[in-house]
N, C-alpha and C. Protein backbone atom coordinates (compact mmCIF):
# COMPACT_ATOMS: atom_id res chain seq x y z
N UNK A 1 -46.75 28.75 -81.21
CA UNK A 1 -46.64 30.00 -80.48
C UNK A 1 -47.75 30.10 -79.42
N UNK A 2 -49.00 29.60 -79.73
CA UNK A 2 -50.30 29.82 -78.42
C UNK A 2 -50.13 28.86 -77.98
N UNK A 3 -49.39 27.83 -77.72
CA UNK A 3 -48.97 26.73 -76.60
C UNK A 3 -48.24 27.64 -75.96
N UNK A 4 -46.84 27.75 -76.21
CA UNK A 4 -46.17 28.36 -75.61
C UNK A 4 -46.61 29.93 -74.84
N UNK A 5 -47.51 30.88 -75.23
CA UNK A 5 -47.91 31.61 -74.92
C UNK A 5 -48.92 30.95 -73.77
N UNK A 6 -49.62 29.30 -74.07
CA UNK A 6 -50.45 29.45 -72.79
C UNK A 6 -50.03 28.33 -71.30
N UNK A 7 -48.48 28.23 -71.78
CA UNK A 7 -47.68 27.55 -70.91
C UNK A 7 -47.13 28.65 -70.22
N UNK A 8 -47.09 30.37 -70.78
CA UNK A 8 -46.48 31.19 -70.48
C UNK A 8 -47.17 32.14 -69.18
N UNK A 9 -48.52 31.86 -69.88
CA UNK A 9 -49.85 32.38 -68.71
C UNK A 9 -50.32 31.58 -67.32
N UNK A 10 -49.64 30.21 -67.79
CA UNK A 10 -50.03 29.66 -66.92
C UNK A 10 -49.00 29.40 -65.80
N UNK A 11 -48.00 29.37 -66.09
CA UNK A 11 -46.78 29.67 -65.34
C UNK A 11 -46.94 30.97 -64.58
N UNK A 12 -47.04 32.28 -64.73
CA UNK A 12 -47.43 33.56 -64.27
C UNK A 12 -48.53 33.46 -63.57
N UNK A 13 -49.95 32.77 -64.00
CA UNK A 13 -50.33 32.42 -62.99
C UNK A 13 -50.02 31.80 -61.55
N UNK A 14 -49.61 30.72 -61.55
CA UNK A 14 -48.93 29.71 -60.03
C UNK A 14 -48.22 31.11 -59.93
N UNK A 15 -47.12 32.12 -60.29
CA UNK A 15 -45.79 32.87 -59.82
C UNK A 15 -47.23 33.77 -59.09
N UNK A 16 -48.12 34.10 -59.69
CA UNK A 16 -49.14 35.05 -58.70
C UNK A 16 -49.27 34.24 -57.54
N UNK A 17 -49.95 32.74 -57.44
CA UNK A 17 -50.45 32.52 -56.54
C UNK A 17 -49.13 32.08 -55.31
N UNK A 18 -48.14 31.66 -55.64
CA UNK A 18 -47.09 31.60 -54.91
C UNK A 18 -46.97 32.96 -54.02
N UNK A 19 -46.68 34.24 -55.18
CA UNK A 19 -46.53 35.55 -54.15
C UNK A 19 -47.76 36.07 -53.28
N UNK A 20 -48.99 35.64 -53.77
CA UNK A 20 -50.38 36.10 -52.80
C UNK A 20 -50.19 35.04 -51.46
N UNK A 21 -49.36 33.85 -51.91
CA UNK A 21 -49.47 33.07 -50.35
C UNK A 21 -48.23 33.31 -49.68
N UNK A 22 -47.30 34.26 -50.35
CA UNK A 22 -45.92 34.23 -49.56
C UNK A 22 -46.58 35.75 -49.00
N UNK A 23 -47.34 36.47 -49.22
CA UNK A 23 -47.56 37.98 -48.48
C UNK A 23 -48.62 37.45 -47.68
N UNK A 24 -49.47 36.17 -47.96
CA UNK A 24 -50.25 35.82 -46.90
C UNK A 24 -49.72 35.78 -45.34
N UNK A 25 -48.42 34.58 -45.64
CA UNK A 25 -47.55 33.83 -44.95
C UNK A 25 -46.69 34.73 -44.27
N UNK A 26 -46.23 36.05 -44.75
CA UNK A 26 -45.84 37.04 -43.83
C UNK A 26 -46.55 37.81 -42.77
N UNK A 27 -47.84 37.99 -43.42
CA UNK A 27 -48.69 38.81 -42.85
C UNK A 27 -49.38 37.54 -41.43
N UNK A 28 -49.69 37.04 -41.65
CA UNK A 28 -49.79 35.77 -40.73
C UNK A 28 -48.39 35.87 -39.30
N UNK A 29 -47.63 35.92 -39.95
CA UNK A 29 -45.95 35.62 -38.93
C UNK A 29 -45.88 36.99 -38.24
N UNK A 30 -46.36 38.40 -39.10
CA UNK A 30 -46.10 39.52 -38.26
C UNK A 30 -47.21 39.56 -37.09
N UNK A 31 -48.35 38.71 -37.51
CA UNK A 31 -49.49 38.79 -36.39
C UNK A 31 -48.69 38.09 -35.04
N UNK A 32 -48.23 37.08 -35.32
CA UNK A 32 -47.88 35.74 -34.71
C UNK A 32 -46.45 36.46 -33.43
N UNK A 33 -45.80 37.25 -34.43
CA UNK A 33 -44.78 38.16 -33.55
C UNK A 33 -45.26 39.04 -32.67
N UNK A 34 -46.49 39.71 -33.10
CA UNK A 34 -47.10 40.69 -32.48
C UNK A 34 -47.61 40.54 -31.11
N UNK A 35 -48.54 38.83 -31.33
CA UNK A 35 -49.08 38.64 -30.32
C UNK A 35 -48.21 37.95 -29.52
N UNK A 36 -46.78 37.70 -29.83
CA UNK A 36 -45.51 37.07 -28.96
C UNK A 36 -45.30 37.97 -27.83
N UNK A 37 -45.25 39.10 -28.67
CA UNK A 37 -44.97 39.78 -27.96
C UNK A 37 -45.37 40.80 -26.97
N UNK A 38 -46.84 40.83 -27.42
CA UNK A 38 -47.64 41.29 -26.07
C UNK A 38 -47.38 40.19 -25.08
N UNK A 39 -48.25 38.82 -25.21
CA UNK A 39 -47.68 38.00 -24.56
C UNK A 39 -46.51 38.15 -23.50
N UNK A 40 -45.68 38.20 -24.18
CA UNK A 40 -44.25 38.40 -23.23
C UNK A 40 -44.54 39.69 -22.33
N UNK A 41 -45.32 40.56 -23.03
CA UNK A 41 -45.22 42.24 -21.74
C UNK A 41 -45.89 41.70 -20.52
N UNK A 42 -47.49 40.88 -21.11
CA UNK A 42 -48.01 40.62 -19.86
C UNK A 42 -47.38 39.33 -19.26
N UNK A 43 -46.67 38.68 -19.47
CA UNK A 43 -45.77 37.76 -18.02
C UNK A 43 -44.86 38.75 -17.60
N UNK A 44 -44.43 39.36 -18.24
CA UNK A 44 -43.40 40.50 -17.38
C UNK A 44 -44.24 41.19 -16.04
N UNK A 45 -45.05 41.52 -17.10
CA UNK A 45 -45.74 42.19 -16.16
C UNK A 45 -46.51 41.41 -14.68
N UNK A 46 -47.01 40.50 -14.98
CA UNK A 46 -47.73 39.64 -14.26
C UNK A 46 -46.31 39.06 -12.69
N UNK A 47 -44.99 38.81 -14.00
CA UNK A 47 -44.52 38.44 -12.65
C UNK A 47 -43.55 39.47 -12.09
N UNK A 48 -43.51 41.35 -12.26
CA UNK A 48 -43.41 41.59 -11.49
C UNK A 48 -44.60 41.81 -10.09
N UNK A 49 -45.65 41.56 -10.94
CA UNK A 49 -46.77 41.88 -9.41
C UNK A 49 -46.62 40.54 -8.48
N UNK A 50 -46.03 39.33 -9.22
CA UNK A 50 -45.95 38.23 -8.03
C UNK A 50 -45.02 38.34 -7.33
N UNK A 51 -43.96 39.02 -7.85
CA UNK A 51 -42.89 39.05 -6.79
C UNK A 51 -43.04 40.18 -5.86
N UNK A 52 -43.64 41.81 -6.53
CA UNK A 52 -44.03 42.56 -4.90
C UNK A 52 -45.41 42.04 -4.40
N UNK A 53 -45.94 41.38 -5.19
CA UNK A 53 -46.89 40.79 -3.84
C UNK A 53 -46.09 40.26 -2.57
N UNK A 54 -45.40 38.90 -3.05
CA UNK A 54 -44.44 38.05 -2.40
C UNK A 54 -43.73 38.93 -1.02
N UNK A 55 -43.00 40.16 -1.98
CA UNK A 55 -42.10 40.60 -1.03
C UNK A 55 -43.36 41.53 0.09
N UNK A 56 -44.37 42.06 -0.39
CA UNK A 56 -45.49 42.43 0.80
C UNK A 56 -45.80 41.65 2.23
N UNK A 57 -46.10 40.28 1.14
CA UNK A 57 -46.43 39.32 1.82
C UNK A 57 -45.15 38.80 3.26
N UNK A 58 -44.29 38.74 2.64
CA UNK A 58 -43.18 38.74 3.34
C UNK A 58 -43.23 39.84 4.56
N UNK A 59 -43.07 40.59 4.12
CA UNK A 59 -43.06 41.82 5.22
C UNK A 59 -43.93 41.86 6.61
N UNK A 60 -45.31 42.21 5.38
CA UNK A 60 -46.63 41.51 6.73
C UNK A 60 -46.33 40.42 7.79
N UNK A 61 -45.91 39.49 6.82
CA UNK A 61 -45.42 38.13 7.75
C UNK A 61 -44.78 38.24 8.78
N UNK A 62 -43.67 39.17 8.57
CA UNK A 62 -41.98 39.18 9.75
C UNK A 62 -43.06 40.37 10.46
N UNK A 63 -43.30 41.36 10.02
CA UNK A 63 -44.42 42.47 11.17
C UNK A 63 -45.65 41.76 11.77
N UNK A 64 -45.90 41.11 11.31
CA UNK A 64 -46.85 40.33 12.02
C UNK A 64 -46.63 39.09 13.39
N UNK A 65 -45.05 38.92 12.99
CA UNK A 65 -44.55 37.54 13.83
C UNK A 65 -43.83 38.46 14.67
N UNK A 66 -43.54 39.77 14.43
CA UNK A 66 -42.96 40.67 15.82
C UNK A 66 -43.86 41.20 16.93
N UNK A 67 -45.26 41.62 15.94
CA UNK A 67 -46.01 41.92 17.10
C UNK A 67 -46.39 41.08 17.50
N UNK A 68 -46.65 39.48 17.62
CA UNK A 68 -47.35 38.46 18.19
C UNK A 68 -46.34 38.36 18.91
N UNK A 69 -44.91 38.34 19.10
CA UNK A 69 -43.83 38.26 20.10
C UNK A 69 -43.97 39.44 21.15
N UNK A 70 -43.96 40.56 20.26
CA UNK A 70 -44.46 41.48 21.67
C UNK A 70 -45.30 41.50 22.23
N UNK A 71 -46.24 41.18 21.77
CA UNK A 71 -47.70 40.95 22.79
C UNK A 71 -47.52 39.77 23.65
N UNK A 72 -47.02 38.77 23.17
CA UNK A 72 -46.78 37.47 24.29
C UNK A 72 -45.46 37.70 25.36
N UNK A 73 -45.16 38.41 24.89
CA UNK A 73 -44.07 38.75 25.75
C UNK A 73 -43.00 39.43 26.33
C-alpha cells in the first residue's frame, strides 16, 4: 500500500509540474501575442506616415517643377 501510495505522490507531483509549465507556456504566448501585436500597430502606423510623407513629397515636387517652369519661362 506505501509503494503504491508513493508511486501515487509521485505521479501528482510531475501532473503539478506539467500544469505549472503549461500556465507558464501560456502566459509566455499571451506576452508573445501582445507584443505581435503592438508590433503590427507600429508598422501600420509607421507606414501610413511613409506614404503621406511620399504623397507630400510628391506634391512639393510637381509645385516645385511648376514654379521653376514659370520662372524660366
Amino acid at each position: 500500500m506505501e509503494r503504491i501510495r508513493g508511486t501515487f505522490e509521485t505521479g501528482i507531483t510531475k501532473l503539478d509540474v506539467l500544469v505549472e509549465r503549461s500556465d507558464h507556456t501560456q502566459r509566455r504566448q499571451s506576452a508573445a501575442e501582445a507584443a505581435t501585436a503592438a508590433l503590427a500597430a507600429r508598422v501600420t502606423s509607421l507606414e501610413r506616415r511613409v506614404w503621406t510623407a511620399s504623397g507630400v513629397a510628391g506634391a512639393l515636387g510637381a509645385a516645385g517643377g511648376f514654379f521653376a517652369a514659370y520662372l524660366n519661362g
